[in-house]
Protein backbone atom coordinates (compact mmCIF):
# COMPACT_ATOMS: atom_id res chain seq x y z
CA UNK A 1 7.02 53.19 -23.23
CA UNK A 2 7.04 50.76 -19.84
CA UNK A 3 4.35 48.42 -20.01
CA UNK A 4 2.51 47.85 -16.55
CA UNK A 5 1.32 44.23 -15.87
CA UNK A 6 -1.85 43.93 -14.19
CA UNK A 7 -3.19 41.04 -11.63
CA UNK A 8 -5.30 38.28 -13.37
CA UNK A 9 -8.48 38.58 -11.90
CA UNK A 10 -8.41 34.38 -11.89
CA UNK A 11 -12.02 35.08 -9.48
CA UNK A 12 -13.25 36.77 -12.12
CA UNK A 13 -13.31 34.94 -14.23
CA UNK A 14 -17.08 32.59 -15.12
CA UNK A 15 -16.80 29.80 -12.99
CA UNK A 16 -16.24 26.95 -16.13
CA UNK A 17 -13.09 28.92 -17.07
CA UNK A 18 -12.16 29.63 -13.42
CA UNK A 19 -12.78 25.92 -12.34
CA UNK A 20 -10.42 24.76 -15.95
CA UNK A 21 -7.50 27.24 -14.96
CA UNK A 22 -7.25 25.46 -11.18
CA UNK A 23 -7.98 22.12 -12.44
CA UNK A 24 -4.60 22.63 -15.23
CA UNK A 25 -2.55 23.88 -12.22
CA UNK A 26 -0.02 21.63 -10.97
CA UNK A 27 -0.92 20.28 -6.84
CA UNK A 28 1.19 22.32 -4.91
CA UNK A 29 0.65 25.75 -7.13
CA UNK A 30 -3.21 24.77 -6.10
CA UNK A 31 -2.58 23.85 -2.61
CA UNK A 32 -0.91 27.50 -2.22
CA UNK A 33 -3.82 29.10 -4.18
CA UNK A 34 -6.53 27.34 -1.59
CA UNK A 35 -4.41 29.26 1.33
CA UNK A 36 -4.85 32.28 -0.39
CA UNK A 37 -8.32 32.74 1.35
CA UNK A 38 -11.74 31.32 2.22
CA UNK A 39 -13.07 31.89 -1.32
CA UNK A 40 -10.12 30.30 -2.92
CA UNK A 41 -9.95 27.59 -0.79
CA UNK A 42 -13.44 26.81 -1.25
CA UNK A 43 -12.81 27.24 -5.61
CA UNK A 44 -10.16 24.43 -4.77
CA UNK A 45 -11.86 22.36 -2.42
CA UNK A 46 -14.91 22.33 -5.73
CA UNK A 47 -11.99 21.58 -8.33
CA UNK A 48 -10.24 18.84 -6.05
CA UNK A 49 -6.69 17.82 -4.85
CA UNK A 50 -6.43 13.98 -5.96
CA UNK A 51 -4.19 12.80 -3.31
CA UNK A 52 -4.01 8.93 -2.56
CA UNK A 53 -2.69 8.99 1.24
CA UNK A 54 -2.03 11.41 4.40
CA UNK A 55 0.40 9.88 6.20
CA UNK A 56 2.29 11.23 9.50
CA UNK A 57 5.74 10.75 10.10
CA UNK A 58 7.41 11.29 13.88
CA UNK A 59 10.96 11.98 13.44
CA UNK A 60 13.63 14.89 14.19
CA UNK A 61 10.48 16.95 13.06
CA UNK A 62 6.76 15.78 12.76
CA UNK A 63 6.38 15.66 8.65
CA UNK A 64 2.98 15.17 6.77
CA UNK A 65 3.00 13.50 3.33
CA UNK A 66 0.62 13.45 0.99
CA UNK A 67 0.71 10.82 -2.15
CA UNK A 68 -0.11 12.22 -5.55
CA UNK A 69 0.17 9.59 -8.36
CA UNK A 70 2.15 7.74 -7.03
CA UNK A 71 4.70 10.89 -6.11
CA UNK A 72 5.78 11.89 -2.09
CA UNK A 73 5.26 15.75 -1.09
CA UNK A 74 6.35 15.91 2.39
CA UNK A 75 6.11 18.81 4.86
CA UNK A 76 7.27 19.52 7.99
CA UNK A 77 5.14 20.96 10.07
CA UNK A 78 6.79 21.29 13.53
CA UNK A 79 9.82 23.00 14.67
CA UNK A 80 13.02 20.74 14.12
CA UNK A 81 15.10 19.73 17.01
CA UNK A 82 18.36 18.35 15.41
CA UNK A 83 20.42 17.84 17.92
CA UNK A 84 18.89 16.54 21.43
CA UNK A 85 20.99 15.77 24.08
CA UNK A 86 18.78 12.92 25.16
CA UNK A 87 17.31 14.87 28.83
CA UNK A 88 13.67 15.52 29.22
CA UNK A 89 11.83 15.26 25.46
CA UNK A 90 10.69 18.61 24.01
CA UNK A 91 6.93 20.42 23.44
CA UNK A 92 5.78 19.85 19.77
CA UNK A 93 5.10 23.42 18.52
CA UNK A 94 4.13 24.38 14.76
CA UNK A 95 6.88 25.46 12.50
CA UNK A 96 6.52 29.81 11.28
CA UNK A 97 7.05 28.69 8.19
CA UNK A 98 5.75 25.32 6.53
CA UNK A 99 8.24 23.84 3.28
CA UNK A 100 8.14 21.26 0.74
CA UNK A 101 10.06 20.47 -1.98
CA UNK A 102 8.63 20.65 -5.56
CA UNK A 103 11.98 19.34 -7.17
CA UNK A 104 15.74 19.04 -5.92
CA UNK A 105 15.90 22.75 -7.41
CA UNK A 106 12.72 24.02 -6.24
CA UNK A 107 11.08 24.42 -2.91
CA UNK A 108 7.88 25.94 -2.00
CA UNK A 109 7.47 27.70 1.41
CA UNK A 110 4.39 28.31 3.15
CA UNK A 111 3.73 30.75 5.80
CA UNK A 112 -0.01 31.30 7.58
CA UNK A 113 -0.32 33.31 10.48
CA UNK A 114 -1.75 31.45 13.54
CA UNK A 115 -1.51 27.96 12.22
CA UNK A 116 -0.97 25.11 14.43
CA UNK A 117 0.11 21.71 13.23
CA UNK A 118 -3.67 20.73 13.58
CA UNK A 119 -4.62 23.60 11.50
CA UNK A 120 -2.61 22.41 8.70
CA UNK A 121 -3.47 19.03 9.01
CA UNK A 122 -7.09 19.82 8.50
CA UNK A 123 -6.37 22.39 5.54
CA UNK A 124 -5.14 19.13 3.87
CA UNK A 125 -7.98 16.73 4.62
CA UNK A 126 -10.46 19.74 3.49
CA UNK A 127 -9.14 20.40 0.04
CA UNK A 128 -8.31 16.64 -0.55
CA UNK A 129 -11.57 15.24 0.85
CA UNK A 130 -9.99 12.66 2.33
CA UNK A 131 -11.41 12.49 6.29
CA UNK A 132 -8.60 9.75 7.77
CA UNK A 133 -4.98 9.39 8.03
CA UNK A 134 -3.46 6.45 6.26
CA UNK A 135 -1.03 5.80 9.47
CA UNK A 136 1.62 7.92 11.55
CA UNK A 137 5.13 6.07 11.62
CA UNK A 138 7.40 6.82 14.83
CA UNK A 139 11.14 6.70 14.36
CA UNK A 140 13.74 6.76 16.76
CA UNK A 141 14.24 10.37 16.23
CA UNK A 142 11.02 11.15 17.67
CA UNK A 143 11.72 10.19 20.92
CA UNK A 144 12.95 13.93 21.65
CA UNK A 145 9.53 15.04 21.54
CA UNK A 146 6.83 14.72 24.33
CA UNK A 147 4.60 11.69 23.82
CA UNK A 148 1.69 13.82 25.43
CA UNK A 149 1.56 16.65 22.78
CA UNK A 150 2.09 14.16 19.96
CA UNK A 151 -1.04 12.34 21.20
CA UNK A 152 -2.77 15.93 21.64
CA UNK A 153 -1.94 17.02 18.25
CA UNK A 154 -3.42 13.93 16.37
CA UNK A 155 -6.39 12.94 18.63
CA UNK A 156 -8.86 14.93 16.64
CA UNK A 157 -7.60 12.85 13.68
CA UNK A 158 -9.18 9.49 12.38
CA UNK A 159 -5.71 7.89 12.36
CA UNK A 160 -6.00 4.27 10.84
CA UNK A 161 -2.44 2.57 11.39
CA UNK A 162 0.03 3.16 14.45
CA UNK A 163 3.91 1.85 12.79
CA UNK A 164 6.64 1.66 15.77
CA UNK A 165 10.30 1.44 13.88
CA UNK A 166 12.34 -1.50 15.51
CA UNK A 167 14.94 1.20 16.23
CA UNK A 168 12.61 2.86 19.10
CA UNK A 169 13.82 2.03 22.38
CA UNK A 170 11.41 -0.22 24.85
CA UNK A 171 10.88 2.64 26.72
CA UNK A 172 9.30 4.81 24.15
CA UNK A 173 7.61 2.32 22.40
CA UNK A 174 5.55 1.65 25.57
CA UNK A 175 4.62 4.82 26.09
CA UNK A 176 3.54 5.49 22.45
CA UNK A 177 1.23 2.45 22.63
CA UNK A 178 -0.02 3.82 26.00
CA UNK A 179 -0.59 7.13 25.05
CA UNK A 180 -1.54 7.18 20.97
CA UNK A 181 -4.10 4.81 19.43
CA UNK A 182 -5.39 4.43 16.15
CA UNK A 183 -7.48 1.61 14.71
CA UNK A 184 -4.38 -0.54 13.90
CA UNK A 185 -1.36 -1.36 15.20
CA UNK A 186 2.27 -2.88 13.26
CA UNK A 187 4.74 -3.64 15.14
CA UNK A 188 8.32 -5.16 13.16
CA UNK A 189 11.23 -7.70 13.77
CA UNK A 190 12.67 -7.29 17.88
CA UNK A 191 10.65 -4.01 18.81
CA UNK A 192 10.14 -6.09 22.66
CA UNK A 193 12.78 -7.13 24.04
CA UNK A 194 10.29 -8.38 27.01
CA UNK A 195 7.08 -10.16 25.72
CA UNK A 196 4.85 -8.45 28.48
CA UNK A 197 5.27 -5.19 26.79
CA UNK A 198 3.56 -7.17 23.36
CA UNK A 199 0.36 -8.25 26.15
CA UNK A 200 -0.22 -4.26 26.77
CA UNK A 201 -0.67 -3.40 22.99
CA UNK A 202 -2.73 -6.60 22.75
CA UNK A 203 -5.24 -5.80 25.00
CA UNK A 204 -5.96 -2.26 23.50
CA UNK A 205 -9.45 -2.40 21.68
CA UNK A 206 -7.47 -2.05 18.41
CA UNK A 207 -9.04 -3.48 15.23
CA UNK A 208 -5.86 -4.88 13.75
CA UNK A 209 -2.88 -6.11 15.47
CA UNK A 210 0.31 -7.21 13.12
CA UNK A 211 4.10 -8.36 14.77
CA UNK A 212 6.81 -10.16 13.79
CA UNK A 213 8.34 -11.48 16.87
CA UNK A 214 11.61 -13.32 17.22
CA UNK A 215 11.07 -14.55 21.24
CA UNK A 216 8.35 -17.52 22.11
CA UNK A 217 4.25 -16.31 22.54
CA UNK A 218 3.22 -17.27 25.60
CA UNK A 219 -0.27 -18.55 26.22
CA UNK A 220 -1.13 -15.55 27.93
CA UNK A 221 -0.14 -13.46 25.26
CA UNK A 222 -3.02 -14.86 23.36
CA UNK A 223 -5.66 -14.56 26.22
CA UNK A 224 -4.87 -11.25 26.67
CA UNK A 225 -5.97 -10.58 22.97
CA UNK A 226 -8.26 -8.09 22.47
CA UNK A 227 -8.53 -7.29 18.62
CA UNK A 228 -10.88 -8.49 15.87
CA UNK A 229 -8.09 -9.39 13.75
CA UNK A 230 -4.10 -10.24 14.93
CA UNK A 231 -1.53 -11.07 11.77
CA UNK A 232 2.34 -12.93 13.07
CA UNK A 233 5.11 -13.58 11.32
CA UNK A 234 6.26 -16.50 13.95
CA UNK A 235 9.12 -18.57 13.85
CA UNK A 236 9.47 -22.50 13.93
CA UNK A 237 9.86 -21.99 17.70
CA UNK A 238 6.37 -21.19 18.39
CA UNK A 239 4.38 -23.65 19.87
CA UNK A 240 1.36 -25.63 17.98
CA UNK A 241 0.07 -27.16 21.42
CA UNK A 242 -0.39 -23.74 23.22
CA UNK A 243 -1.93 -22.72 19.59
CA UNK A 244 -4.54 -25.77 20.47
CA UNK A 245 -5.14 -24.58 24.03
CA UNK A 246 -5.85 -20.71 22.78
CA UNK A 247 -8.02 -22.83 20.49
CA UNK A 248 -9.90 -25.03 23.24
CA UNK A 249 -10.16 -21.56 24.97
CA UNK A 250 -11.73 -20.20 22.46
CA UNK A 251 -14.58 -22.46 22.03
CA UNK A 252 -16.04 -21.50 25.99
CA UNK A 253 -16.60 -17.88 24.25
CA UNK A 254 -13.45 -15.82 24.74
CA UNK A 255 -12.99 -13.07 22.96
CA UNK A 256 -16.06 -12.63 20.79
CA UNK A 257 -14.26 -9.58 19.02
CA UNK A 258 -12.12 -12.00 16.97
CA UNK A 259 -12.53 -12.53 13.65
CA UNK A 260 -9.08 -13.48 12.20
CA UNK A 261 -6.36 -15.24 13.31
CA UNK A 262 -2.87 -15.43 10.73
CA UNK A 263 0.44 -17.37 11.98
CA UNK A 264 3.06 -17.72 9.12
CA UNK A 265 5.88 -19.61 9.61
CA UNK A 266 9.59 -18.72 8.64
CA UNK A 267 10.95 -20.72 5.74
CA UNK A 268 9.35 -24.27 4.67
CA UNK A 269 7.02 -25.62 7.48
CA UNK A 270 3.82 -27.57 7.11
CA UNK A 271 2.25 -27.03 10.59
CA UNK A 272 0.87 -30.89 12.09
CA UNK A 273 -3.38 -30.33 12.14
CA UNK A 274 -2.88 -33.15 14.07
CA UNK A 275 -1.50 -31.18 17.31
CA UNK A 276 -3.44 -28.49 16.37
CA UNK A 277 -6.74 -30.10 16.35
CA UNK A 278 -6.26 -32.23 19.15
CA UNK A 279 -8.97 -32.97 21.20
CA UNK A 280 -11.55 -30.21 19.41
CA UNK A 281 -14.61 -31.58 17.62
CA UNK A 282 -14.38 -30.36 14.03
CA UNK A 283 -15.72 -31.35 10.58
CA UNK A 284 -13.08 -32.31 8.12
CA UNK A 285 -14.21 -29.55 4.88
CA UNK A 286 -11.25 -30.34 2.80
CA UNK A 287 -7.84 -31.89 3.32
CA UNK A 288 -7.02 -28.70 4.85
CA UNK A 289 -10.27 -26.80 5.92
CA UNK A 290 -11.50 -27.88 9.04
CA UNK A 291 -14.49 -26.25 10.62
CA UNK A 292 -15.49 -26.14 13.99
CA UNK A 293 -18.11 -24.70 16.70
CA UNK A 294 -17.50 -22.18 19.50
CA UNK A 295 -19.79 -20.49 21.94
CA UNK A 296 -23.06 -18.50 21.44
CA UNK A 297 -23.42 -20.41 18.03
CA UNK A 298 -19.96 -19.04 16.70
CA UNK A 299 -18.14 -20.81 14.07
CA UNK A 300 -14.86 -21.28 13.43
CA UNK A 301 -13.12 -22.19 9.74
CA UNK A 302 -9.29 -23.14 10.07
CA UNK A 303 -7.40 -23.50 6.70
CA UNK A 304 -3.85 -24.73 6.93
CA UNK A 305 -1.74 -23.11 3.26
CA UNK A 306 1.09 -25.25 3.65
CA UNK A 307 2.65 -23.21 0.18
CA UNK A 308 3.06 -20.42 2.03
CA UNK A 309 4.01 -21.99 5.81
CA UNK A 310 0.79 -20.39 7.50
CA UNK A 311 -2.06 -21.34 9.19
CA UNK A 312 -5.36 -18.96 9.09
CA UNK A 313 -8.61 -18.98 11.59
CA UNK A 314 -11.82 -17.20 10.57
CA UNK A 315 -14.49 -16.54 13.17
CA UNK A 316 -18.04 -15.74 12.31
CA UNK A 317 -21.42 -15.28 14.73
CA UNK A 318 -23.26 -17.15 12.13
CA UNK A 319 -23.38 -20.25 10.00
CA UNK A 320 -21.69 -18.57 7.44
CA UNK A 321 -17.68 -17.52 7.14
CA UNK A 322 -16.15 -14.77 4.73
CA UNK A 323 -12.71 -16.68 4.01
């Protein structure tokens, strides 16, 4: 006699047992039950997805990963365009059908009718809970795809971080930094070839600014700084007296969005205060704390860490600093 297997009515069951038989399945068998439909999404959405990061990668596709303890489950959400021959960069258009890998054996492959890569995107942030991306990463690769409908696709997002590989031509770099922008911006070893391009992502009203730079900053690099806080890795070559006249500058109320300024040095170099500080009033804290007034009743708090070959300015409004 056959024997007929039934469905498991999982929804039917009370909604302790229901919520324990999601909460004991592993994240991707529950991220395919919350596509399911609205009232499964919504049972996974109560159970949670503990996921640490979203993070966007632009490369020969446009891949979302999401960071489960401390494990990578990337998809990619966008048609692939392996081989580009380099003419006029292509439309980003959602994939038919969505994949990621479970194990090197195992794939899972998703398919929703009418999904667009923002459609997905949100799925994720709804049944994780989490309501920002970590940061989107462009890659060389990328550069085959419209910057336009790159922007379009993520503007609805709360993206924290832009990243700009040092392989990405000049070229597309500027455009991404024109076009895309997110509350923070890194940007690694030789990305500008020409330091005006650096003075155009400065000036954005970004929060953060990082770069590691290998040609000199300019004075009017710094003056064109618009961020609250901007992070170098400099070498030996940049100059301490232009550092004192972005200082003196300072002081007359420039840029009242700054908060933190960070220079470290390459290799073992103990910065002269002496060049530094010249000609600015300051009190002498500590052998190396030094604080000082600026503008509007602004103070300043410069600490020289000669153990790690970097120099650090805190701004407050106020008579107190958070160092």
């Amino acid at each position: 006699m056959a024997v007929v297997a039934s469905r498991f009515p999982l929804l039917r069951l009370p909604i302790k047992a229901l919520n324990h038989a999601v909460k004991t399945m592993d994240i991707l068998d529950r991220i395919s039950l919350s596509l399911v439909s609205k009232v499964t999404k919504s049972v996974v959405v109560r159970c949670g997805v503990s996921i640490s990061f979203i993070r966007f990668y632009m490369q020969e596709a446009f891949f979302v990963t999401l960071t489960h303890q401390n494990l990578d489950f990337t998809w990619c959400l966008s048609q692939r365009h392996k081989t580009w021959d380099g003419s006029n960069p292509v439309e980003l258009t959602a994939a038919s059908v969505v994949q990621v890998a479970k194990s090197r054996t195992e794939n899972y492959r998703w398919k929703k009718e009418g999904f667009e890569i923002k459609d997905w995107i949100k799925h994720f942030q709804d049944i994780t809970r989490i309501h920002y991306i970590h940061r989107i990463v462009f890659g060389k690769e990328g550069e085959r795809f419209d910057v336009d409908s790159v922007a379009r696709t993520i503007k609805p997002f709360n993206v924290n971080a832009l990243v700009v590989s040092n392989e990405c031509s000049s070229k597309y770099a500027n455009s991404i930094f024109k076009k895309v922008h997110t509350n923070h911006i890194s940007l690694v070893r030789n990305l500008f070839p020409r330091k005006v391009a650096l003075g155009k992502v400065l000036i954005q009203n970004s929060n953060t600014v990082y770069t590691h730079t290998n040609f000199p900053i300019k004075l009017n690099d710094l003056l064109m700084m618009n961020c609250e806080v901007f992070d170098m890795q400099a070498r030996r070559n940049f100059s301490l007296k232009i550092f004192n006249r972005f200082l003196k500058i300072w002081r007359t109320g420039f840029n009242r969005r700054l908060t933190r300024v960070m220079i470290k040095f390459s290799g073992n170099f103990a910065p002269d205060k002496n060049v530094i500080l010249k000609g600015i009033d300051y009190i002498e804290v500590t052998p190396t704390r030094f604080d000082f007034r600026g503008a509007n009743g602004s103070r300043a708090t410069l600490l020289f860490q000669h153990r790690l070959s970097r120099i650090m300015l805190f701004v407050s409004d106020g008579n107190r600093i958070q160092l």
